[in-house]
Protein backbone atom coordinates (compact mmCIF):
# COMPACT_ATOMS: atom_id res chain seq x y z
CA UNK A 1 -36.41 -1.80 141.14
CA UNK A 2 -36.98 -5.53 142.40
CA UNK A 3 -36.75 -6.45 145.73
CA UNK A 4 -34.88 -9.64 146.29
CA UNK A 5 -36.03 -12.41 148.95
CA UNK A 6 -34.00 -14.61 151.21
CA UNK A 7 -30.40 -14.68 152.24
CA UNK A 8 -28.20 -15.13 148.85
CA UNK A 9 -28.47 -13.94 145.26
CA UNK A 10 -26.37 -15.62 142.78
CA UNK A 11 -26.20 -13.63 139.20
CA UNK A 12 -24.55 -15.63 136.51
CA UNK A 13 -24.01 -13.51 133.00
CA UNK A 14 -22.61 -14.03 129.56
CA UNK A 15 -22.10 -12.31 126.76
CA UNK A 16 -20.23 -11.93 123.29
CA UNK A 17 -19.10 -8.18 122.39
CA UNK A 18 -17.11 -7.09 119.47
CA UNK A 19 -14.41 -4.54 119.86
CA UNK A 20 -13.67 -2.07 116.70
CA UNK A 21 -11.37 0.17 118.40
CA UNK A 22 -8.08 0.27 117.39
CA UNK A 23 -5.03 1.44 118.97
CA UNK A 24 -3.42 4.88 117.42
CA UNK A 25 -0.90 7.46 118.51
CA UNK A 26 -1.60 10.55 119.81
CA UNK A 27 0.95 13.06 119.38
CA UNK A 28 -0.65 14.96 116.99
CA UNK A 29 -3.58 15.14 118.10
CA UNK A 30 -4.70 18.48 119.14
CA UNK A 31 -6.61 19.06 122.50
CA UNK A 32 -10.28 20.88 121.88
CA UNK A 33 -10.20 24.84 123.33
CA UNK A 34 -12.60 25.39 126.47
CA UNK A 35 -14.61 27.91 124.40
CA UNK A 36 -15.60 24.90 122.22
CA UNK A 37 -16.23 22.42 124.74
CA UNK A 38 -20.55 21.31 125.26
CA UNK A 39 -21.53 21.33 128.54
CA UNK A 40 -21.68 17.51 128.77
CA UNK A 41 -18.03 17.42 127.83
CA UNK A 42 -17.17 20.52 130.58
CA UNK A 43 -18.29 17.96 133.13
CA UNK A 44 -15.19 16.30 132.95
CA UNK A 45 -13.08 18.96 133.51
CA UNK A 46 -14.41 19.31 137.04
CA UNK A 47 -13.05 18.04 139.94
CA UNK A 48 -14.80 14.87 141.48
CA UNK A 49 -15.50 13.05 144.79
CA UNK A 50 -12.41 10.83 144.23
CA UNK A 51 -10.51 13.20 141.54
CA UNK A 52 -9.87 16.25 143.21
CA UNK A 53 -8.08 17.85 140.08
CA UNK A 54 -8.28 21.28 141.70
CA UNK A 55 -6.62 20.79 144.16
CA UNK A 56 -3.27 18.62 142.46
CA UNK A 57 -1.43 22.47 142.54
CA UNK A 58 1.06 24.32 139.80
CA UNK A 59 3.58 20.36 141.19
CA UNK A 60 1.06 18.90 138.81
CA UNK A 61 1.74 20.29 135.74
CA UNK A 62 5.56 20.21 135.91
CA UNK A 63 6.96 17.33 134.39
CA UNK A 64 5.12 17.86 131.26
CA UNK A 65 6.12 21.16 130.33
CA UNK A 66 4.64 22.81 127.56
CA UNK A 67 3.33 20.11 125.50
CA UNK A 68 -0.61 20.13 124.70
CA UNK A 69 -3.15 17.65 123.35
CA UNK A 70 -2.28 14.62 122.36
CA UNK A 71 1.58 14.97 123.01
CA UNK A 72 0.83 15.67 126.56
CA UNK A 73 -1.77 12.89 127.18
CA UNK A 74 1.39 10.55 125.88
CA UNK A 75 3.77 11.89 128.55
CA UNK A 76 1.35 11.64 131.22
CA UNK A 77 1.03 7.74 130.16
CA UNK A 78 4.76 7.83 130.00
CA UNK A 79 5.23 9.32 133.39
CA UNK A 80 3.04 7.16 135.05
CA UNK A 81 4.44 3.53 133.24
CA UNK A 82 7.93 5.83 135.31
CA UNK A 83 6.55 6.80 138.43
CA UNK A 84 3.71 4.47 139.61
CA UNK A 85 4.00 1.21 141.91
CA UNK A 86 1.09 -1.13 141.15
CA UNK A 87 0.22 -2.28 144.56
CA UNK A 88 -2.95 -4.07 145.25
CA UNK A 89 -2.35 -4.09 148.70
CA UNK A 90 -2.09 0.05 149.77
CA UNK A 91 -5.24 1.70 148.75
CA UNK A 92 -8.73 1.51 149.67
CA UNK A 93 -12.00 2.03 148.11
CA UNK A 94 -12.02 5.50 149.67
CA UNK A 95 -8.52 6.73 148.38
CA UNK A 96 -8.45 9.41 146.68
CA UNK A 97 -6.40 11.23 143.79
CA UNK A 98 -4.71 13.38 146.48
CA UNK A 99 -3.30 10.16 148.50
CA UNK A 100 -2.15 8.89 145.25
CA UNK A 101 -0.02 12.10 143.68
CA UNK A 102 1.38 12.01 147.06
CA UNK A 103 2.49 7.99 147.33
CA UNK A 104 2.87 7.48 143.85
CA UNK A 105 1.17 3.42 144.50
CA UNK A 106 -1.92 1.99 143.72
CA UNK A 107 -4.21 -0.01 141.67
CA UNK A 108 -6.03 0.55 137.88
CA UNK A 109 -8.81 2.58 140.27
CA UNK A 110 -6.01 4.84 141.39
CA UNK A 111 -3.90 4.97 138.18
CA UNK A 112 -7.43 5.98 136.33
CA UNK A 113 -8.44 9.04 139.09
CA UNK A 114 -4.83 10.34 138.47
CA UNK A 115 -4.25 9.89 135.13
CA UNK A 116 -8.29 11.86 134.97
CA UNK A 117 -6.99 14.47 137.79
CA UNK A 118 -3.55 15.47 135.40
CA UNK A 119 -5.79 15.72 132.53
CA UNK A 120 -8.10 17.34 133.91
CA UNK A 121 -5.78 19.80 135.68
CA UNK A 122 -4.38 20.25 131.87
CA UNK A 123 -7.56 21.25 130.39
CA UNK A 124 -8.45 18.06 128.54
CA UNK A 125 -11.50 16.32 129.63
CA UNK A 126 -11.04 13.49 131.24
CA UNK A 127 -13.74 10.38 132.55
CA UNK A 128 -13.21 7.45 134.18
CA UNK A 129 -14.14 3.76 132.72
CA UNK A 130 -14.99 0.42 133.51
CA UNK A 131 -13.82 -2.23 131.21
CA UNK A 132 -13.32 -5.77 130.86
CA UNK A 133 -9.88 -6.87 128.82
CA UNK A 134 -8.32 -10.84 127.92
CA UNK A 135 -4.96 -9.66 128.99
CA UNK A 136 -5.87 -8.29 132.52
CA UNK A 137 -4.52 -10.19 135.45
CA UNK A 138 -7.04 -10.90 137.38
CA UNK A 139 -9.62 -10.58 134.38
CA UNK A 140 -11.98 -8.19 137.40
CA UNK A 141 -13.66 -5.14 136.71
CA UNK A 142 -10.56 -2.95 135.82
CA UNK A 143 -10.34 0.81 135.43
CA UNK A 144 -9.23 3.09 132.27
CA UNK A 145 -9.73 6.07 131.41
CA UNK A 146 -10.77 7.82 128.11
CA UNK A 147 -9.35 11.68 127.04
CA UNK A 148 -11.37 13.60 125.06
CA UNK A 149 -9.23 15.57 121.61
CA UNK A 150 -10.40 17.08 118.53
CA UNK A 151 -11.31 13.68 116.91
CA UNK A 152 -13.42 12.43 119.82
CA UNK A 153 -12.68 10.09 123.09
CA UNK A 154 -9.89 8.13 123.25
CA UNK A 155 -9.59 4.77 125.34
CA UNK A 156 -6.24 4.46 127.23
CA UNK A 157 -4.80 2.21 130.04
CA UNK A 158 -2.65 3.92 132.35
CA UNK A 159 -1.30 0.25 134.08
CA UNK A 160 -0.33 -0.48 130.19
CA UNK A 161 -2.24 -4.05 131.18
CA UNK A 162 -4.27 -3.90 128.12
CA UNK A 163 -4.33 -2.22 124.59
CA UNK A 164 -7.63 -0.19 123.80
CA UNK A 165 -8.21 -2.78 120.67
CA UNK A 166 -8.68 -5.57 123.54
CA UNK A 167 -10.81 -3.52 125.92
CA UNK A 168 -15.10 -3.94 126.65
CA UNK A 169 -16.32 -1.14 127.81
CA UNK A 170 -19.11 -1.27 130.72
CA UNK A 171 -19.51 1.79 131.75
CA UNK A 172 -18.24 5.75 132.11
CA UNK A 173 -18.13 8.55 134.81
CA UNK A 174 -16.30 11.25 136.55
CA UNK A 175 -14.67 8.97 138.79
CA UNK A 176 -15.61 4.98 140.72
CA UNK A 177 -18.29 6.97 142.40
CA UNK A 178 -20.60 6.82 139.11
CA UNK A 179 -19.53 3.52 138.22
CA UNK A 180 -19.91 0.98 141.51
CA UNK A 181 -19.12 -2.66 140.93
CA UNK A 182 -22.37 -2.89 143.18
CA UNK A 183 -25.09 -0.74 144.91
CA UNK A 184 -27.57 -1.36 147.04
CA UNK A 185 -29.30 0.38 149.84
CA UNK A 186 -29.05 -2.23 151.98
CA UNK A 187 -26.15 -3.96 153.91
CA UNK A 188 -24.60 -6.43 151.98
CA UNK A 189 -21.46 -8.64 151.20
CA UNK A 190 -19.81 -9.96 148.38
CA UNK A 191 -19.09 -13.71 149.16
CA UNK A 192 -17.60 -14.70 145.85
CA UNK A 193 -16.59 -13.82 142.36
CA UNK A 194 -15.36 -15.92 139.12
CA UNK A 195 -14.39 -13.55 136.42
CA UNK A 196 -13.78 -15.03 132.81
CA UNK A 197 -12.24 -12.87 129.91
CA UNK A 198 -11.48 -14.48 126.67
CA UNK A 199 -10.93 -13.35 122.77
CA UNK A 200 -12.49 -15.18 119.95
């Protein structure tokens, strides 16, 4: 790790990345039993420092009934686009999955824990991710979330900003705790930002 002298650091980046993905349905997609599941993939069953999944209780698991797999990730997307305010004013870094099934408002960070915690609490593993995408408003570090079925992951937007076919991925955890826009071990302060997302 290098240590950085003076006051300011100014980090300027570009890059070019081609996106393959393409967009599919998922309603017949079948979910992959536990007994099948590597250990790598159990980890994102588990709850997490901001996706509490064990504790979202039987409320949880109501309005999708008894649909499975890829049927059920769709009407968790479709119960979200339903019941979710996007509000970039109510949340903080530190809310959690809990404060959000309760409020039902929030921002891609809190859209991605509980769309991870209902998954999770449905037996499909679940991890958050940080993406980049030319339709996202402001074109920041926004969160997703990809489901795991018997094909593989699957990228998915629960704010419906952006398609998966327009999405970079950065980076993928349990939850924002493994994937920080910035961390340091020392104090320090963000004093500006310029963002710029376009397609080719």
């Amino acid at each position: 790790m290098a240590r950085i002298s003076g006051d300011a650091l100014r980090l300027s980046y570009i890059d070019r990345v081609e996106v393959t993905r393409g967009a599919r349905p998922l309603g017949t997609v079948s979910a992959v039993p536990m007994h099948d599941l590597t250990p790598e993939l159990i980890t994102f069953l588990r709850p997490s420092q901001y996706c509490q999944s064990d504790q979202l209780g039987p409320d949880a698991a109501a309005p999708f009934g008894l649909l499975t797999g890829g049927a059920r990730i769709e009407a968790i997307l479709d119960w979200m686009a339903t019941e979710m305010t996007y509000d970039p004013f109510y949340t903080t870094p530190q809310t959690t999955v809990l404060e959000t099934w309760s409020t039902r408002r929030g921002v891609c960070r809190d859209y991605a824990h509980l769309f991870c915690g209902l998954a999770r609490a449905s037996g499909i593993p679940a991890r958050y991710v940080a993406v980049y995408g030319a339709p996202v408003d402001p074109p920041d570090f926004h969160a997703v979330v990809e489901v795991w079925l018997e094909d593989g992951w699957h990228l998915l937007d629960p704010t419906a900003m952006c398609s998966p076919d327009r999405l970079a991925v950065i980076g993928v955890g349990r939850d924002a705790a493994d994937v920080p826009f910035m961390e340091t071990p020392d104090d320090a302060w963000l004093m500006d930002q310029s963002v710029r997302v376009t397609e080719a």
